[in-house]
C-alpha atoms as a PDB file:
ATOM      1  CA  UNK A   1       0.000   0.000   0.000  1.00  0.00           C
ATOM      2  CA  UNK A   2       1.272   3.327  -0.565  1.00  0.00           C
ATOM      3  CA  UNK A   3      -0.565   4.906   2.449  1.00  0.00           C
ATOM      4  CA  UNK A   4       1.912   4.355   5.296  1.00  0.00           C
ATOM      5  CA  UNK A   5       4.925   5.504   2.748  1.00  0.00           C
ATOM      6  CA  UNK A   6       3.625   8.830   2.504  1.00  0.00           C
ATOM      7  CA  UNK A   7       2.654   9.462   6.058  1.00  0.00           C
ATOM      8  CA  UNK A   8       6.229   8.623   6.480  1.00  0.00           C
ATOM      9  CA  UNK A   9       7.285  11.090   3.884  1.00  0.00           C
ATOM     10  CA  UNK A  10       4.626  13.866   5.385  1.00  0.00           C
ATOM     11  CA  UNK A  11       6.440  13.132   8.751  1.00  0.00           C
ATOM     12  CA  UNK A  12      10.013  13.779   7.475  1.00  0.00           C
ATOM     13  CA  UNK A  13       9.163  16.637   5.240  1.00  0.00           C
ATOM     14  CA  UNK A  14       6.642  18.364   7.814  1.00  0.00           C
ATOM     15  CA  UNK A  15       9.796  18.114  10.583  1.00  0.00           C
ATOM     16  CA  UNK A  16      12.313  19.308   8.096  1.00  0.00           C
ATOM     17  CA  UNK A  17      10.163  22.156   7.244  1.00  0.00           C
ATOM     18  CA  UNK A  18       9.200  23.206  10.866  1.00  0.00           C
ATOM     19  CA  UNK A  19      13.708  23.240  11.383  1.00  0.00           C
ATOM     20  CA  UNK A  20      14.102  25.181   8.124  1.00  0.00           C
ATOM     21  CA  UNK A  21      11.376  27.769   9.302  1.00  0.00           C
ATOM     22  CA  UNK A  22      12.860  28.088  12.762  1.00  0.00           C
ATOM     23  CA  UNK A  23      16.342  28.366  11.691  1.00  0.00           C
ATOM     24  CA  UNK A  24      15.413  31.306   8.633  1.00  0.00           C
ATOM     25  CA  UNK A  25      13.769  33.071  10.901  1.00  0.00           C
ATOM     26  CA  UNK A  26      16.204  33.348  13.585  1.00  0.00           C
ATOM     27  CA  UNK A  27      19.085  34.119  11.287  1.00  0.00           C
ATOM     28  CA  UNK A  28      16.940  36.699  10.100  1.00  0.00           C
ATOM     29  CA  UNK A  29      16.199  38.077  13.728  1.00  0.00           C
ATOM     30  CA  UNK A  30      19.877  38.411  14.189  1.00  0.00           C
ATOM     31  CA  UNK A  31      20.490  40.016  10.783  1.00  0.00           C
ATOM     32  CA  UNK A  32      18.263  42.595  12.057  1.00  0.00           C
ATOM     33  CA  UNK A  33      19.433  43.017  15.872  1.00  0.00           C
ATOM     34  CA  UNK A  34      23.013  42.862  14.608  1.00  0.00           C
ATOM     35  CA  UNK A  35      22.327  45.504  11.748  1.00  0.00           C
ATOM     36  CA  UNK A  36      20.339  47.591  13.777  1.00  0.00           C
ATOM     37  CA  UNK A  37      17.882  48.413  10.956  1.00  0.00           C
ATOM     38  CA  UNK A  38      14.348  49.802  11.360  1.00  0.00           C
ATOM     39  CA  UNK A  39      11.064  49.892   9.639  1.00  0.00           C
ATOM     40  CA  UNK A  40       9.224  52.650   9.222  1.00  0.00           C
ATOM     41  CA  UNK A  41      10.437  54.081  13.284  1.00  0.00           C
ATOM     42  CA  UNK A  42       9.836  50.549  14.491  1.00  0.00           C
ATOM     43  CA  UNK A  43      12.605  49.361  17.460  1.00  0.00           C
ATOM     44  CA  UNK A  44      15.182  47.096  16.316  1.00  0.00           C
ATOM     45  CA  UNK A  45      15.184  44.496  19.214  1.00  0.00           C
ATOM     46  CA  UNK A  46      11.435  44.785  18.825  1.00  0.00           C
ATOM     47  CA  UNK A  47      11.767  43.467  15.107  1.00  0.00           C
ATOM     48  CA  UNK A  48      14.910  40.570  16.047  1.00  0.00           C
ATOM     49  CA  UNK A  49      12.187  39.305  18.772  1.00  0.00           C
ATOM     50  CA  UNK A  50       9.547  38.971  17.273  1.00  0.00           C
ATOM     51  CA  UNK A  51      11.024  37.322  14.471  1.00  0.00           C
ATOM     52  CA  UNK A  52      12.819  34.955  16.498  1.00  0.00           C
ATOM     53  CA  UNK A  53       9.484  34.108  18.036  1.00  0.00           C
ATOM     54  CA  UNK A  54       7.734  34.255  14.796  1.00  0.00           C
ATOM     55  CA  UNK A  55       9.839  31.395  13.647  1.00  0.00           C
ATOM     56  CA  UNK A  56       9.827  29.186  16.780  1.00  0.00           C
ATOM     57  CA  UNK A  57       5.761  29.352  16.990  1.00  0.00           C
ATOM     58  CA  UNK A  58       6.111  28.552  13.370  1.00  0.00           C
ATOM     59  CA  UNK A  59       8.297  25.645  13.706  1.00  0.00           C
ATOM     60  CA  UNK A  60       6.547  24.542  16.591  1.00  0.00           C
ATOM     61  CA  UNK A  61       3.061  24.245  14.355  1.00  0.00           C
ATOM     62  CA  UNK A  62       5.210  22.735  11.688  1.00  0.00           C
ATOM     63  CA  UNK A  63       6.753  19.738  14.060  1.00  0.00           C
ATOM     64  CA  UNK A  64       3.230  19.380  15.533  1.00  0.00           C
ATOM     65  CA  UNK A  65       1.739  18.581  12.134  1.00  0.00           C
ATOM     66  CA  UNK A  66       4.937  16.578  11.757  1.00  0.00           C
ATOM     67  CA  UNK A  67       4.182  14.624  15.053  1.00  0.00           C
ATOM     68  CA  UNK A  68       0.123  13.656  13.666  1.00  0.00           C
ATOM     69  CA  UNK A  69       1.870  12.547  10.586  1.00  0.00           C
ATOM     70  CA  UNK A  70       4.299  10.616  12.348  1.00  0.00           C
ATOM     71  CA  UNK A  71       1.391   8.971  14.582  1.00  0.00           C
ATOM     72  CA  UNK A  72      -0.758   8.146  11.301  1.00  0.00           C
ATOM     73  CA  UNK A  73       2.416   6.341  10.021  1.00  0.00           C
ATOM     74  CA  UNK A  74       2.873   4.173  13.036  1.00  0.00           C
ATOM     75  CA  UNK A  75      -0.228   3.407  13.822  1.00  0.00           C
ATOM     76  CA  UNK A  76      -1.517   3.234  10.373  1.00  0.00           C
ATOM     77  CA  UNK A  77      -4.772   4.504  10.920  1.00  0.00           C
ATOM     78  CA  UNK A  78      -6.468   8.092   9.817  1.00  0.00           C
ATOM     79  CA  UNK A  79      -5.663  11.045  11.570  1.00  0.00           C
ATOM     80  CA  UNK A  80      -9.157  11.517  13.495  1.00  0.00           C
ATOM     81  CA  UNK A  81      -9.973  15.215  15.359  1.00  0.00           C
ATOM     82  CA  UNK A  82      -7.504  17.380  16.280  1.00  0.00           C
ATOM     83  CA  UNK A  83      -4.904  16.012  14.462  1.00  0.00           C
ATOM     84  CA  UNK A  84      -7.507  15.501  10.944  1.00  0.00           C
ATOM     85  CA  UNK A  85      -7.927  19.705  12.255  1.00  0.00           C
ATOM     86  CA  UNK A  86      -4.242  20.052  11.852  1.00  0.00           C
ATOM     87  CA  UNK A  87      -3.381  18.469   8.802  1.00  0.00           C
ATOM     88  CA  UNK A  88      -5.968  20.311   6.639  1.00  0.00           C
ATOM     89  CA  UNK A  89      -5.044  23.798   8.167  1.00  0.00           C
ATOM     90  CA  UNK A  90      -0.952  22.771   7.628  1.00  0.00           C
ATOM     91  CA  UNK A  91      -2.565  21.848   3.580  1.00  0.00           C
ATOM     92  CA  UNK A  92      -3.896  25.389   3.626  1.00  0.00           C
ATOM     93  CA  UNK A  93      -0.959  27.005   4.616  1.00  0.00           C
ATOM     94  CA  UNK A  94       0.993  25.024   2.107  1.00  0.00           C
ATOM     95  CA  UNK A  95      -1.467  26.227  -0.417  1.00  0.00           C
ATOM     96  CA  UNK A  96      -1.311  29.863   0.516  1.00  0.00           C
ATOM     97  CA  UNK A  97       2.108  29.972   1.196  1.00  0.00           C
ATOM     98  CA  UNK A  98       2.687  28.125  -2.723  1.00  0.00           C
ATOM     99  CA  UNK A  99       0.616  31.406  -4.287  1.00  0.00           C
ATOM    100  CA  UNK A 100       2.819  33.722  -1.738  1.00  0.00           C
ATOM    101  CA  UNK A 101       6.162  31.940  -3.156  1.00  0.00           C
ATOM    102  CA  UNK A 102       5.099  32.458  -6.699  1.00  0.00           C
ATOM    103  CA  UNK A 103       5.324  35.999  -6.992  1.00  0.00           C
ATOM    104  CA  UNK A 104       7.856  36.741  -4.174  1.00  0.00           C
ATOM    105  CA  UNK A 105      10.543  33.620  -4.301  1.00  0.00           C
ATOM    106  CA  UNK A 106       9.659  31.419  -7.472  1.00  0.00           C
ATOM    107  CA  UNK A 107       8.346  28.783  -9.409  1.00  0.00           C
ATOM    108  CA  UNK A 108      11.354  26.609  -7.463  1.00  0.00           C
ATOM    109  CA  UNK A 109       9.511  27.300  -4.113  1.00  0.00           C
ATOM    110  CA  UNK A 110       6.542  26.991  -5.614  1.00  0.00           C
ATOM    111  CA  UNK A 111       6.908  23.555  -6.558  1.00  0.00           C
ATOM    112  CA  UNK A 112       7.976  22.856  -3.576  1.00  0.00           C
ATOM    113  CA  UNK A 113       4.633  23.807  -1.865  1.00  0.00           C
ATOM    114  CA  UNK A 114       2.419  22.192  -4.048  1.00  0.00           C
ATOM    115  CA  UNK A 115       4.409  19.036  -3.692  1.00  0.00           C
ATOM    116  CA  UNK A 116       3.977  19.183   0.008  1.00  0.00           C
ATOM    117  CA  UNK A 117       0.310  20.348  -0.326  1.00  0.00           C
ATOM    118  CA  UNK A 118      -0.160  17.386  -2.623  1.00  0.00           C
ATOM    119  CA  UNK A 119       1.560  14.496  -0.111  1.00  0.00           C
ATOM    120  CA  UNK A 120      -0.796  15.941   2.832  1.00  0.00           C
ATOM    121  CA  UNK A 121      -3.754  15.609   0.610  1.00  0.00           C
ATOM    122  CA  UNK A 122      -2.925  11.924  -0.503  1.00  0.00           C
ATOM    123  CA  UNK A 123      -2.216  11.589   2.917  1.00  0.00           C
ATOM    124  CA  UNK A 124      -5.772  12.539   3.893  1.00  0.00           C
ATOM    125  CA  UNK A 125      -7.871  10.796   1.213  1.00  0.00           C
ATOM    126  CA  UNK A 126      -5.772   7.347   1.231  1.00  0.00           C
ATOM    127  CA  UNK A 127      -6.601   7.046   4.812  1.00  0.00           C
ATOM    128  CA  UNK A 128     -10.348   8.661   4.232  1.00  0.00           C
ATOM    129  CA  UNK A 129     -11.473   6.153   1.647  1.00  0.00           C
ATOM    130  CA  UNK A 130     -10.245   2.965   4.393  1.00  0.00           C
ATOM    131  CA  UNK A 131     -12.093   2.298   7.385  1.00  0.00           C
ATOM    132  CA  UNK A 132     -10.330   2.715  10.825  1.00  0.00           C
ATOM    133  CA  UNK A 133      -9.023  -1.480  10.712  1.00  0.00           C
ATOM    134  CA  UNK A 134      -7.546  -0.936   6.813  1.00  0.00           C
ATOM    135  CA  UNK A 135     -10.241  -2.558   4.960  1.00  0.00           C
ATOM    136  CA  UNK A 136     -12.495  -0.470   2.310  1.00  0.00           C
ATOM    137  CA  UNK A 137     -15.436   0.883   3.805  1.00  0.00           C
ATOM    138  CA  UNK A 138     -17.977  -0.267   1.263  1.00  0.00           C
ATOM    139  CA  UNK A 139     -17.093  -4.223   2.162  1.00  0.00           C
ATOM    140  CA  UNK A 140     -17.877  -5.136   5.420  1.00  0.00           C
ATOM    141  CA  UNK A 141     -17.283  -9.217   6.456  1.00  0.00           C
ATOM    142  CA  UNK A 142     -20.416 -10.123   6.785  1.00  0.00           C
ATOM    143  CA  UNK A 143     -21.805  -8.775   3.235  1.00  0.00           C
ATOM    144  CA  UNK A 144     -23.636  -5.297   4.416  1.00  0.00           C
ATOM    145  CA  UNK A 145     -22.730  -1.719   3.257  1.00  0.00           C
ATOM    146  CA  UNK A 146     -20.354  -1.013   5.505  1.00  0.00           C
ATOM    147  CA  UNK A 147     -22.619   1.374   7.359  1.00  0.00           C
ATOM    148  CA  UNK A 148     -24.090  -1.225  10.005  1.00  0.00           C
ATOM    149  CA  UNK A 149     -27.220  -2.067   7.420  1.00  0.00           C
ATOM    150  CA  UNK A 150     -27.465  -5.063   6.560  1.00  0.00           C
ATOM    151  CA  UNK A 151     -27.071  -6.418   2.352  1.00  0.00           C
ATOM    152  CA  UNK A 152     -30.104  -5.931   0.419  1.00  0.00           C
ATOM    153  CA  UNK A 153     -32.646  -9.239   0.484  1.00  0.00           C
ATOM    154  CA  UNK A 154     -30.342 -10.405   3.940  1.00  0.00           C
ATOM    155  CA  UNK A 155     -32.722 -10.164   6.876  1.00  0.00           C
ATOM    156  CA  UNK A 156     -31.458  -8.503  10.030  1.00  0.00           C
ATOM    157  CA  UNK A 157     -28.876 -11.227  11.041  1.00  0.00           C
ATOM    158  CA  UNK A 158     -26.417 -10.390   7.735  1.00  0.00           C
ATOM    159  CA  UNK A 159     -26.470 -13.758   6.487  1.00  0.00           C
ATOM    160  CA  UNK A 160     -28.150 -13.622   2.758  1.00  0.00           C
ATOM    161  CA  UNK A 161     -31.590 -15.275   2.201  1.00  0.00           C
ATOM    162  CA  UNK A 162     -31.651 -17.764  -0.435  1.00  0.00           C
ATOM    163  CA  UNK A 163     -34.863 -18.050  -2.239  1.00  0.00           C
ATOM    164  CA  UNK A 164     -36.560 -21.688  -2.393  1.00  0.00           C
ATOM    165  CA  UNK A 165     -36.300 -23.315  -5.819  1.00  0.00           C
ATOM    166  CA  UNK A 166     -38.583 -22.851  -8.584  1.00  0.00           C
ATOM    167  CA  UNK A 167     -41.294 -25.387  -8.818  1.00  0.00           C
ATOM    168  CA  UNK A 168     -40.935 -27.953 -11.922  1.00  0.00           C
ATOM    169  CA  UNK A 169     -43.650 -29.191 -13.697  1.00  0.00           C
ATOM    170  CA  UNK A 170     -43.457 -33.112 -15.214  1.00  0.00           C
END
């Protein structure tokens, strides 16, 4: 199967990410403390903080996402709640941060987002369309939907009814 592959990948890319983030933005608080630059009369140390701070909360939300990845590969089930929450809002970002990268960075970084945006969707529907044991949710053992119903012309039990043979004539 190609689902527990790609939380895998998801994992390692998400935790990767949520470093890279961190580490950018710190070098860019220093840059600023160290240069003592200013925006438009803001303070200095102001700016290297909250950049520095910026980044960690970033990075922290990043490895999170990384960590409900991580969980989905090792347990091999669907990320249910708060982490199902946190996947689709780290997908979001991806996608909003690919359109941001466009016109400020490139169509290198851009790729890069929709790639990522792409893995945490196919990590979302591959686990969607399976139940929560890894079997397809429209065959259940016992011949119902899936759903709890039982199969169409099966009485309540699940087992099939069978009807009686035709009558033959001599």
């Amino acid at each position: 199967m190609v689902r527990r592959p790609v939380a895998w990948v998801v994992a390692v890319v998400l935790f990767t990410e949520a470093l890279g983030i961190a580490a950018v933005n710190w070098f860019l608080g220093v840059v600023v403390d160290r240069q003592d630059m200013s925006l438009a009369g803001l303070d200095p140390n102001v700016m290297s903080v909250s950049s520095k701070v910026g980044g960690l909360v970033f990075g922290a939300y990043f490895a999170l996402c990384g960590l409900v990845a991580l969980l989905v590969a090792v347990r091999d089930r669907a990320p249910a709640g708060f982490g199902r929450i946190l996947l689709i809002s780290a997908a979001v970002v991806h996608a909003l941060l690919g359109a941001f990268a466009w016109g400020l960075v490139g169509w290198t970084a851009f790729l890069f987002m929709v790639v990522v945006l792409g893995l945490i969707v196919l990590l979302l529907m591959t686990y969607d369309a399976h139940g929560a044991a890894g079997e397809p949710a429209d065959a259940a053992p016992d011949g119902g939907s899936g759903d709890g119903s039982p199969a169409a012309g099966s009485p309540a039990g699940g087992s099939p009814v069978t009807p009686p043979p035709a009558p033959t004539t001599p």
